[in-house]
C-alpha atoms as a PDB file:
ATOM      1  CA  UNK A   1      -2.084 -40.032 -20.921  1.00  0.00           C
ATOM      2  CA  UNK A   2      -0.717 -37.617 -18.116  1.00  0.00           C
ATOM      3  CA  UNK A   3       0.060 -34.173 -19.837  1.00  0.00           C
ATOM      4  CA  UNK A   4       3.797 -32.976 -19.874  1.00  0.00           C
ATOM      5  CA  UNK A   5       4.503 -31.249 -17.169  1.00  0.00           C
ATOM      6  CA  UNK A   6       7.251 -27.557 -17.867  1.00  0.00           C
ATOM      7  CA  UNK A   7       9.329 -26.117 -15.289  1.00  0.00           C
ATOM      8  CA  UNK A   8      10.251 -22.615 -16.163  1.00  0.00           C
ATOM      9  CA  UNK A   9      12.920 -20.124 -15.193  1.00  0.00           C
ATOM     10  CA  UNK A  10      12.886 -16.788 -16.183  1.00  0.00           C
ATOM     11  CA  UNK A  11      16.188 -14.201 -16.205  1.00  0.00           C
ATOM     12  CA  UNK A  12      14.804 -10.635 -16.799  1.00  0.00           C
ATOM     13  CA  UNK A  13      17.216  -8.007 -17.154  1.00  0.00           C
ATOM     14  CA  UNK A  14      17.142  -4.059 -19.022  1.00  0.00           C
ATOM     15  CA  UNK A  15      18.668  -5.557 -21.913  1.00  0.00           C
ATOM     16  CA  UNK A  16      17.592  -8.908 -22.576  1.00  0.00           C
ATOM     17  CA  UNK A  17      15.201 -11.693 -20.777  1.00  0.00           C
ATOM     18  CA  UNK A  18      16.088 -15.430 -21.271  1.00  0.00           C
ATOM     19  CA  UNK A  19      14.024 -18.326 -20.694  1.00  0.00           C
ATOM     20  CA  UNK A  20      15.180 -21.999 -19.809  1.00  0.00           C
ATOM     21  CA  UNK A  21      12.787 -24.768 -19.355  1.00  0.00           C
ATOM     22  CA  UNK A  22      12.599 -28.396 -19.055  1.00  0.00           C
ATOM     23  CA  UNK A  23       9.985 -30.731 -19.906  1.00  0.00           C
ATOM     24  CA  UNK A  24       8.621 -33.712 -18.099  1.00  0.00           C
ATOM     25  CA  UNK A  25       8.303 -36.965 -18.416  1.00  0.00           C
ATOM     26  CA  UNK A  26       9.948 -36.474 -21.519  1.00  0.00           C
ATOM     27  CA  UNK A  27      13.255 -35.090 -21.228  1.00  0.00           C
ATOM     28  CA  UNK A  28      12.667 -31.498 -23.356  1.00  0.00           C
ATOM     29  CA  UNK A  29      14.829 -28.004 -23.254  1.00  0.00           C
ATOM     30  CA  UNK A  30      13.227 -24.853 -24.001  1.00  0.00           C
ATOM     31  CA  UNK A  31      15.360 -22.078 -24.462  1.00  0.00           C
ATOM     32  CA  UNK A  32      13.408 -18.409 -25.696  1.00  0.00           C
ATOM     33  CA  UNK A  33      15.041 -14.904 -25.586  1.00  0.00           C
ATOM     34  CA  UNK A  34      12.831 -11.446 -25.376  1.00  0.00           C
ATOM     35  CA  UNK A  35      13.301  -8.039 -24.954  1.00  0.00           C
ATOM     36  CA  UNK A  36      14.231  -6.667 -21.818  1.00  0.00           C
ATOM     37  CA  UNK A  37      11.290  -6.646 -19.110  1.00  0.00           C
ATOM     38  CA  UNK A  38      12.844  -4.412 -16.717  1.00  0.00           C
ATOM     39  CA  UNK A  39       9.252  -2.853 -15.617  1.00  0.00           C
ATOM     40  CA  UNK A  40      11.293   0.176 -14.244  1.00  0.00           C
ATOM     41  CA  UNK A  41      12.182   0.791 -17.943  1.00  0.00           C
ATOM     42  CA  UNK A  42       9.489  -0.558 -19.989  1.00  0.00           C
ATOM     43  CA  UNK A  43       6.280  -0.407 -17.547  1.00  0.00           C
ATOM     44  CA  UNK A  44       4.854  -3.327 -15.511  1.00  0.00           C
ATOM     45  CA  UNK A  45       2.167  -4.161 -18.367  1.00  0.00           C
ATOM     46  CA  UNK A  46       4.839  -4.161 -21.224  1.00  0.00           C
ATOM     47  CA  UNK A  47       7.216  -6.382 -18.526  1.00  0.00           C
ATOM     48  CA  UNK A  48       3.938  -8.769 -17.487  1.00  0.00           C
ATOM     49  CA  UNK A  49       3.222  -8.879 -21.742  1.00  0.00           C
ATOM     50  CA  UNK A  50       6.872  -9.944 -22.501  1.00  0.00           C
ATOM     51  CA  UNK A  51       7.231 -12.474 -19.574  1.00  0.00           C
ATOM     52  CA  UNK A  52       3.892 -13.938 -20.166  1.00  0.00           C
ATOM     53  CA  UNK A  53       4.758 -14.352 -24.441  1.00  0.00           C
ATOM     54  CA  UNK A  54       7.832 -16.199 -23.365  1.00  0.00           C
ATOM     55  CA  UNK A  55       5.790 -18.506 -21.189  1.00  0.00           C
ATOM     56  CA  UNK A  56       3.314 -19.228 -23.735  1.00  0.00           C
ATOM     57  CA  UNK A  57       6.474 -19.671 -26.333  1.00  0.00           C
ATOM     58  CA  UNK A  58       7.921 -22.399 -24.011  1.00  0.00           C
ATOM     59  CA  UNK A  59       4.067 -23.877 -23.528  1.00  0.00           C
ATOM     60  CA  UNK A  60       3.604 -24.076 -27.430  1.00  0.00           C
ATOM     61  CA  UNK A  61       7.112 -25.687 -27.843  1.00  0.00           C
ATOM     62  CA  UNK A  62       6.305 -28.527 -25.720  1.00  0.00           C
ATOM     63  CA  UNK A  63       2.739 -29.691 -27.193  1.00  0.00           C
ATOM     64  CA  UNK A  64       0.287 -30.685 -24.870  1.00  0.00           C
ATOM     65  CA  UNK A  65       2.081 -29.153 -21.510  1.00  0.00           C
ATOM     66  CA  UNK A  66       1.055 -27.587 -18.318  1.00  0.00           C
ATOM     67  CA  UNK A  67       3.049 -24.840 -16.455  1.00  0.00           C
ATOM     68  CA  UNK A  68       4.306 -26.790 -13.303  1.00  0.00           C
ATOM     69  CA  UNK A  69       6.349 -24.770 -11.760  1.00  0.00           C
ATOM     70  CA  UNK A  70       7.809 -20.727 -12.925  1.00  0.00           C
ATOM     71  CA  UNK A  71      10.613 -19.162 -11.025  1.00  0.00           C
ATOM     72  CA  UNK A  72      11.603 -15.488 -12.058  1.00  0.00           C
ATOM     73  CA  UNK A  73      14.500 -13.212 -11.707  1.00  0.00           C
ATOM     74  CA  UNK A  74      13.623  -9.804 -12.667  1.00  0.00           C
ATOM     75  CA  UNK A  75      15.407  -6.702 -12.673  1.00  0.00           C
ATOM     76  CA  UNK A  76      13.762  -3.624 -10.911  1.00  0.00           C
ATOM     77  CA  UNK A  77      11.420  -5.520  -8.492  1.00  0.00           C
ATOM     78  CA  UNK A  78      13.213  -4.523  -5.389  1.00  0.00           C
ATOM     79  CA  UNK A  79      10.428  -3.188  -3.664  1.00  0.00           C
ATOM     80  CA  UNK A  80       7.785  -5.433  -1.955  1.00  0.00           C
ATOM     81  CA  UNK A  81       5.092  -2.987  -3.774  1.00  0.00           C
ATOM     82  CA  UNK A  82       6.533  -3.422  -6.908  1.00  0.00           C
ATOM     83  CA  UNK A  83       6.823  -7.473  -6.804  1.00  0.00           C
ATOM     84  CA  UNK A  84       3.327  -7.399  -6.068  1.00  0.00           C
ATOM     85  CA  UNK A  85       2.217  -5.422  -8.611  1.00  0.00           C
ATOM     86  CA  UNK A  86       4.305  -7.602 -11.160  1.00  0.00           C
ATOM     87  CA  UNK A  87       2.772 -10.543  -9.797  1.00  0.00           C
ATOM     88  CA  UNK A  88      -0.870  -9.736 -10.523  1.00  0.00           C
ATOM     89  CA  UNK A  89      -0.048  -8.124 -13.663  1.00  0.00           C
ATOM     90  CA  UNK A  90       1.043 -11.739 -14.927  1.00  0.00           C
ATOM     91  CA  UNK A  91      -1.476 -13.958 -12.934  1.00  0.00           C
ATOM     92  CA  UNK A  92      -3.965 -12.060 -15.209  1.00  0.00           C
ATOM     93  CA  UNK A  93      -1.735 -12.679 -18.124  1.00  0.00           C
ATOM     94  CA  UNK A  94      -1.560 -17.018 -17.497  1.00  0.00           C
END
């Protein structure tokens, strides 16, 4: 049998970060709060650790799953330098 596939998106604000995600073929909604991940305010490890426990949250929720697809929105990336360095700080963390 094919493993379920989870789609994953990610709002990360100062406050608060909220995950939604959907499971496929079964029809499955994950929905996860965190802390804040604003890596201006709480670092870019502490920001890759937080987004990366909500993804493995979601993963654990929907037994058996693969991360399909992950689409973030994350305060305090505005800088090409800065995305970057987020980025490999969590593909080292998944």
């Amino acid at each position: 049998m094919d493993s379920q596939r989870v789609f994953i998106g990610i709002d990360a604000g100062g406050t608060r970060s909220r995950l939604k995600g959907a499971c496929l073929p079964d029809v499955l909604s994950i929905d996860r709060e965190g802390p804040g991940a604003n890596p201006q305010r709480v670092g870019f490890d502490a920001s890759a650790t937080i987004l990366v426990g909500l993804v493995n949250e979601a993963l654990a929720a929907a037994r058996d799953a693969r991360l399909a697809g992950l689409c973030l929105g994350v305060a305090g990336i505005g800088r090409d330098a800065d995305r970057e360095r987020l980025a490999h700080a969590l593909r080292e963390g998944l």
